[in-house]
PDB file of N, CA and C in Angstrom:
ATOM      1  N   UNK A   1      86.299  96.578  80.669  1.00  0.00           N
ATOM      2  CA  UNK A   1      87.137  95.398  80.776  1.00  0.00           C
ATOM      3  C   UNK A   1      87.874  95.447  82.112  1.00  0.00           C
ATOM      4  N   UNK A   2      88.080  94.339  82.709  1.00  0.00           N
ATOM      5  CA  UNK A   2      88.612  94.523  84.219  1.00  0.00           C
ATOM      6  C   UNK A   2      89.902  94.059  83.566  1.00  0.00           C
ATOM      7  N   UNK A   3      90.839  94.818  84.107  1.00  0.00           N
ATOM      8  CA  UNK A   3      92.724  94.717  83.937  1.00  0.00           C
ATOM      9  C   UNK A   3      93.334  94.349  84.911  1.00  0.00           C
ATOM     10  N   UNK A   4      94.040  93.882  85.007  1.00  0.00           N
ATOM     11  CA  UNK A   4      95.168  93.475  86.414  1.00  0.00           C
ATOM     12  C   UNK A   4      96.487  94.451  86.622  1.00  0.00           C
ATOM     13  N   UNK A   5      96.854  94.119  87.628  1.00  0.00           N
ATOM     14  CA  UNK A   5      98.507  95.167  87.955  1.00  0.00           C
ATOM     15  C   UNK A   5      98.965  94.342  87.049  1.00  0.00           C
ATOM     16  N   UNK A   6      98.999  93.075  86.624  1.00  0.00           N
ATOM     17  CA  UNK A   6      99.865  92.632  85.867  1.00  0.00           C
ATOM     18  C   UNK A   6     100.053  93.013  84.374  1.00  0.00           C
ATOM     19  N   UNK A   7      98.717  92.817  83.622  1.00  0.00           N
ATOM     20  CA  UNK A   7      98.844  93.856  82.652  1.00  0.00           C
ATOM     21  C   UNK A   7      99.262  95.138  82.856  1.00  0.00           C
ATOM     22  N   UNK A   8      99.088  95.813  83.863  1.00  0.00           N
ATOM     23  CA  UNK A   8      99.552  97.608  83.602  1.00  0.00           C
ATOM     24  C   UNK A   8     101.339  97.739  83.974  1.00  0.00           C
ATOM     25  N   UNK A   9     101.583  96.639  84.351  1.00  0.00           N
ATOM     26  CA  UNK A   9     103.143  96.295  84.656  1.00  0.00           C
ATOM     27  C   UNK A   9     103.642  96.264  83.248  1.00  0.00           C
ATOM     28  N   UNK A  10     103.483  95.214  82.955  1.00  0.00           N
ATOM     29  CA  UNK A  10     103.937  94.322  81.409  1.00  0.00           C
ATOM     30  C   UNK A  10     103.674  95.546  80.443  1.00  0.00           C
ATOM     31  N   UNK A  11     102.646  95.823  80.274  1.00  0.00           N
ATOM     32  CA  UNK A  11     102.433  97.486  79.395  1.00  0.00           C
ATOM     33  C   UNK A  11     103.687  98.660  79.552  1.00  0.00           C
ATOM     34  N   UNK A  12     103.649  99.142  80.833  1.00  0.00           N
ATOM     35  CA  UNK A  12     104.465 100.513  81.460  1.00  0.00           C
ATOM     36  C   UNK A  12     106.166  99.631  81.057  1.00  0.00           C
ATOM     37  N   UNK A  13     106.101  98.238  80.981  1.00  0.00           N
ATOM     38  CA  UNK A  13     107.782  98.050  80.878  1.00  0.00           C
ATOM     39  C   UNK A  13     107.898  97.968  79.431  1.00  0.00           C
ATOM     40  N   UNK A  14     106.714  97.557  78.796  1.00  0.00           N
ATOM     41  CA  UNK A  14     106.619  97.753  76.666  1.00  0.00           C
ATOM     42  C   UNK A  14     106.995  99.379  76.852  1.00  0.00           C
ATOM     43  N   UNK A  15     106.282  99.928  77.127  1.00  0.00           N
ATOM     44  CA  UNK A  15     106.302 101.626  77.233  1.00  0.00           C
ATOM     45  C   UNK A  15     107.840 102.117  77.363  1.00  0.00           C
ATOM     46  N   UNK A  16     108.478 102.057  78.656  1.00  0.00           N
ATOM     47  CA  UNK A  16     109.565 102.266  78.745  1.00  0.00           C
ATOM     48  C   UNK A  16     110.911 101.933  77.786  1.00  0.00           C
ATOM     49  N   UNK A  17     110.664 100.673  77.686  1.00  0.00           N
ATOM     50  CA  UNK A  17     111.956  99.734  76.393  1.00  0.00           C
ATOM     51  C   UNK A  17     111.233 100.735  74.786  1.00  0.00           C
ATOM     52  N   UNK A  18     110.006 101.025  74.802  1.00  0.00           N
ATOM     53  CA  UNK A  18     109.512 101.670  73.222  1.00  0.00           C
ATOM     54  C   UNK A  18     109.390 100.734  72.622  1.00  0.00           C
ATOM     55  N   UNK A  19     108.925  99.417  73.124  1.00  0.00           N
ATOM     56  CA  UNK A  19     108.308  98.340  71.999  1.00  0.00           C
ATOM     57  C   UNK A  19     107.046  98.200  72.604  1.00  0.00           C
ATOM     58  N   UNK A  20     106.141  97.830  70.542  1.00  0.00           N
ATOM     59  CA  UNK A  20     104.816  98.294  70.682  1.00  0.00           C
ATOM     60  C   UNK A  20     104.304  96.644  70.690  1.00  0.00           C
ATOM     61  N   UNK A  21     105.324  95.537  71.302  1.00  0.00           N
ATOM     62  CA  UNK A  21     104.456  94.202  71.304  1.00  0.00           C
ATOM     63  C   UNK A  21     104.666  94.125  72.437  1.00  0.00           C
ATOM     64  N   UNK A  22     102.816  93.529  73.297  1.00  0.00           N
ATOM     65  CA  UNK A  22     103.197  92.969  74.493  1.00  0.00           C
ATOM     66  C   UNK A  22     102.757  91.730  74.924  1.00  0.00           C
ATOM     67  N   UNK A  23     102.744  90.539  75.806  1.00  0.00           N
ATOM     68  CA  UNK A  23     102.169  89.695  75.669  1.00  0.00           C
ATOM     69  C   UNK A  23     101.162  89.220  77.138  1.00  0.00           C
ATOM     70  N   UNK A  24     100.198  89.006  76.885  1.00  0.00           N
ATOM     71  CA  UNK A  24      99.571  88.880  78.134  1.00  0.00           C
ATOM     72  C   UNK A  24      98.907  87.528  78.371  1.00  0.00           C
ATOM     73  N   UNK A  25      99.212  86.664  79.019  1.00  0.00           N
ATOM     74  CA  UNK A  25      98.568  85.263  79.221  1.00  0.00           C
ATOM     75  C   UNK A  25      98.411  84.775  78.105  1.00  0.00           C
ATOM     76  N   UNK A  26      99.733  84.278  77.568  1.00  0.00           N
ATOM     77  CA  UNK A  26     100.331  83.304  76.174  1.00  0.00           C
ATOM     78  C   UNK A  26     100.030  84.545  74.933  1.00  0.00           C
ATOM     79  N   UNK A  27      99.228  85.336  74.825  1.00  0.00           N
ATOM     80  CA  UNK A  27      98.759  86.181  74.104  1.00  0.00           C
ATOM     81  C   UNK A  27      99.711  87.344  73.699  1.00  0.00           C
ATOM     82  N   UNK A  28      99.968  87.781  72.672  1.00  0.00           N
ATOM     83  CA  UNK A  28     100.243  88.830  72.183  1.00  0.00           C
ATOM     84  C   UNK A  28      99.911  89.808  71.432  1.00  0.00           C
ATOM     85  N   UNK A  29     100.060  91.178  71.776  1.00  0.00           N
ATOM     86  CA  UNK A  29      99.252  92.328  71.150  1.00  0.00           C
ATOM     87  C   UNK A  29     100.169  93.388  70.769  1.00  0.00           C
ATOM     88  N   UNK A  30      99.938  93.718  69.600  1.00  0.00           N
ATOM     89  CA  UNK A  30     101.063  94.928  68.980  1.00  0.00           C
ATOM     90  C   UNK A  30      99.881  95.853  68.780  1.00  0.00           C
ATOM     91  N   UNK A  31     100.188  97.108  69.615  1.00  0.00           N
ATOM     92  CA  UNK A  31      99.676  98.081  69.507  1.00  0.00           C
ATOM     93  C   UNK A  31     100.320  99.151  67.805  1.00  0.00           C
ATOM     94  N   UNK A  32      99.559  99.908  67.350  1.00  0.00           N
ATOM     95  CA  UNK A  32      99.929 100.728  66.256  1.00  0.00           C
ATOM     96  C   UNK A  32     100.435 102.123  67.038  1.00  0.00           C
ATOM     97  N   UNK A  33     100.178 102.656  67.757  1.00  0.00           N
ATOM     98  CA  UNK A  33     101.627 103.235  68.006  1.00  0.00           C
ATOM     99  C   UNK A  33     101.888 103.371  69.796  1.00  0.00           C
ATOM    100  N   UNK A  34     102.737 104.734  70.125  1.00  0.00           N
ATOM    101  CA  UNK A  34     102.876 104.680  71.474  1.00  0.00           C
ATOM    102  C   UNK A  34     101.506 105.312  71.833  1.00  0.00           C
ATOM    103  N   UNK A  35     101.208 106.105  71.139  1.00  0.00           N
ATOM    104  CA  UNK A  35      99.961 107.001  71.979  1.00  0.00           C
ATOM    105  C   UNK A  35      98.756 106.197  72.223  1.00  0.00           C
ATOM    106  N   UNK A  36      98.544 105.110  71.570  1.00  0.00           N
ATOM    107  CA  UNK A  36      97.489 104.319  72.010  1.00  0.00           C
ATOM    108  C   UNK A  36      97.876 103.446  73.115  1.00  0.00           C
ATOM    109  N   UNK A  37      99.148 102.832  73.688  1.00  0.00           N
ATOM    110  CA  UNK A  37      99.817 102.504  74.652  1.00  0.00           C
ATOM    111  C   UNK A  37      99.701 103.352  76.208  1.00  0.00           C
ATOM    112  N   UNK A  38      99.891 104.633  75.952  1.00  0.00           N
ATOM    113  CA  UNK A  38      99.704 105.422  76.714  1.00  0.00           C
ATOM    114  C   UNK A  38      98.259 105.625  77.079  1.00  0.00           C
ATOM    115  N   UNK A  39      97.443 105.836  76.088  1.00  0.00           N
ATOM    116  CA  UNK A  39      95.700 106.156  76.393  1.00  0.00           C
ATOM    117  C   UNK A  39      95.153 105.314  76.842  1.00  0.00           C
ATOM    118  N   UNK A  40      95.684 103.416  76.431  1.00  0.00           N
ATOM    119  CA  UNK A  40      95.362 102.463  77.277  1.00  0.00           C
ATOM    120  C   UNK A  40      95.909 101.896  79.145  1.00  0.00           C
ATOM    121  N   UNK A  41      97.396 102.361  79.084  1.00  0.00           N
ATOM    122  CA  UNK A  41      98.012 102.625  80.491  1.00  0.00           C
ATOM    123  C   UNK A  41      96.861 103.802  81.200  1.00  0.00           C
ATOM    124  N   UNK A  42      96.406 104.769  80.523  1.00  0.00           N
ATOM    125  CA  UNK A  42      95.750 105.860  81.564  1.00  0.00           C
ATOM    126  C   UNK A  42      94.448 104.906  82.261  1.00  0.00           C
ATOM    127  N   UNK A  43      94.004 104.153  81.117  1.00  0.00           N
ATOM    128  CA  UNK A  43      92.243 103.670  81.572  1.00  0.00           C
ATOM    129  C   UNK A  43      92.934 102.499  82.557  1.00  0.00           C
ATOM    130  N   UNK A  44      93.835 101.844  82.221  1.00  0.00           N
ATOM    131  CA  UNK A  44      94.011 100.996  83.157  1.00  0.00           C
ATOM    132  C   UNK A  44      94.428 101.783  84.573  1.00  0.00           C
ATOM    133  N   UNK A  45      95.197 102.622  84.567  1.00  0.00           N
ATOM    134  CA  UNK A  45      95.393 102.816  85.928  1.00  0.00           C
ATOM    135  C   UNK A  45      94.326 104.042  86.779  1.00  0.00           C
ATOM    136  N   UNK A  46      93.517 104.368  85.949  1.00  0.00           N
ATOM    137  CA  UNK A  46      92.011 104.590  86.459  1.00  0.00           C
ATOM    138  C   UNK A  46      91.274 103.192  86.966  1.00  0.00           C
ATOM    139  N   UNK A  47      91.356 102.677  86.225  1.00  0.00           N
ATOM    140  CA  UNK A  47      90.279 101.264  86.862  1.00  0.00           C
ATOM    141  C   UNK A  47      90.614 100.323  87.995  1.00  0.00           C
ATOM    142  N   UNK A  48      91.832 100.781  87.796  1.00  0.00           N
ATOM    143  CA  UNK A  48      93.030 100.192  89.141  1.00  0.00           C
ATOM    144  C   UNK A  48      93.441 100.974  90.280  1.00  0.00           C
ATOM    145  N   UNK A  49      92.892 102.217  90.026  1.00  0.00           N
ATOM    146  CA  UNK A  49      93.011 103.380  91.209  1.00  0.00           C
ATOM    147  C   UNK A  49      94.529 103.662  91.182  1.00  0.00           C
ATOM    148  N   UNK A  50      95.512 102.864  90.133  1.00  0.00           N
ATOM    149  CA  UNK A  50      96.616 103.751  90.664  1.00  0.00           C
ATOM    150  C   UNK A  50      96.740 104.840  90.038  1.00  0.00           C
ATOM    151  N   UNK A  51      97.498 105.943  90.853  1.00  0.00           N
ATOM    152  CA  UNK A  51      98.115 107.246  90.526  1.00  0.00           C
ATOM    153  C   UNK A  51      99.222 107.518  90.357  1.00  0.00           C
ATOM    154  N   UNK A  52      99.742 108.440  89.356  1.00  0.00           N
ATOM    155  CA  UNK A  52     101.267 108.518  89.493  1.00  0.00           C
ATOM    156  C   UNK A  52     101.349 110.053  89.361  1.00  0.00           C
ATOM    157  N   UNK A  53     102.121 110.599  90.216  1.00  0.00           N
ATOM    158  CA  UNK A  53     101.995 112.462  90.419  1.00  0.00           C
ATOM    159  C   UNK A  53     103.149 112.843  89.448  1.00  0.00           C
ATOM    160  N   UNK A  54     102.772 113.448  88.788  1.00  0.00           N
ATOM    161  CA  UNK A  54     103.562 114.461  87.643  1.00  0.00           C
ATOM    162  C   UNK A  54     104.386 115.880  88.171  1.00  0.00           C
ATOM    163  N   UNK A  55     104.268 116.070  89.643  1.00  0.00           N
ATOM    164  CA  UNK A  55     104.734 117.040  90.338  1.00  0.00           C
ATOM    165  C   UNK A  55     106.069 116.877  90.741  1.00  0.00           C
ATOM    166  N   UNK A  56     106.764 117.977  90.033  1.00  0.00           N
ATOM    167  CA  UNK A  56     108.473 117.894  89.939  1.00  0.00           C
ATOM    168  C   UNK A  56     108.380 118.802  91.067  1.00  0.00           C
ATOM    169  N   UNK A  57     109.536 118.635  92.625  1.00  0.00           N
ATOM    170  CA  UNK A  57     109.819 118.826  92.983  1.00  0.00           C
ATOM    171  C   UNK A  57     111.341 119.943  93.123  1.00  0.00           C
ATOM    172  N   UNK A  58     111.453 121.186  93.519  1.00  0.00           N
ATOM    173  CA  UNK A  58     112.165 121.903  93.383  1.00  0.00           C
ATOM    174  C   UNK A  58     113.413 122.558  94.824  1.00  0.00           C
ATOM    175  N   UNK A  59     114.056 122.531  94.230  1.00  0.00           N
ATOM    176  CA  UNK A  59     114.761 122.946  96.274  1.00  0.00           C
ATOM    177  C   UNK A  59     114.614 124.415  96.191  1.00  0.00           C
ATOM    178  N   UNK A  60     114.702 125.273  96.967  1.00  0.00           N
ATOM    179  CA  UNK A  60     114.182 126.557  97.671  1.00  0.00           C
ATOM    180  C   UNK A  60     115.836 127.312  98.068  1.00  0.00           C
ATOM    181  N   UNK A  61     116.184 128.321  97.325  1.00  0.00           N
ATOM    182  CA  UNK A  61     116.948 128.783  98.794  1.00  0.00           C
ATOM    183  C   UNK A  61     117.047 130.240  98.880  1.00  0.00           C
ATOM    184  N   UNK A  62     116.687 130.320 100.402  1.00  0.00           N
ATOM    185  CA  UNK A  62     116.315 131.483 101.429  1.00  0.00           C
ATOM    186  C   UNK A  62     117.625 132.092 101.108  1.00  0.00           C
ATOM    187  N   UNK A  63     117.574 133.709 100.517  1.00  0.00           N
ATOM    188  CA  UNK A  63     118.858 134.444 100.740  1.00  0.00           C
ATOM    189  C   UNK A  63     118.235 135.722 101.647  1.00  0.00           C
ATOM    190  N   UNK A  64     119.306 135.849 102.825  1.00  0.00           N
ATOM    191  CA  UNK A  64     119.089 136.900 103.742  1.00  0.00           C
ATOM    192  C   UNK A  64     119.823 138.409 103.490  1.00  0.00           C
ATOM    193  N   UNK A  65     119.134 139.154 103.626  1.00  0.00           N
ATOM    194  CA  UNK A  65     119.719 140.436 103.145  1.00  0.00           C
ATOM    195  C   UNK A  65     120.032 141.225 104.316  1.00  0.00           C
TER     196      UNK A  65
END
């Protein structure tokens, strides 16, 4: 199925608020839970090439002896 940024928008902001209804071009879809929300956000943002990095960043500090 080809998806738009607009669906993977409208999805990721259902996602965030934790409501499982979303509506897409007059249409509305209630997913049964979050994890199918999520497994559908992954394929969409595969098919859409976007990425989002899971890499937590840490600060460093040099002690001199």
């Amino acid at each position: 199925m080809a998806y738009t940024q607009d669906q993977l928008d409208r999805l990721e902001a259902a996602i965030a608020r934790g409501v499982r209804t979303v509506s897409y071009n007059g249409e509305s879809v209630t997913y049964e839970s979050l994890k199918d929300m999520r497994a559908l956000r992954n394929e969409m943002r595969a098919e859409l090439g976007a990425t989002v990095s899971m890499r937590a960043l840490f600060p460093t500090v040099r002690r001199e002896v």
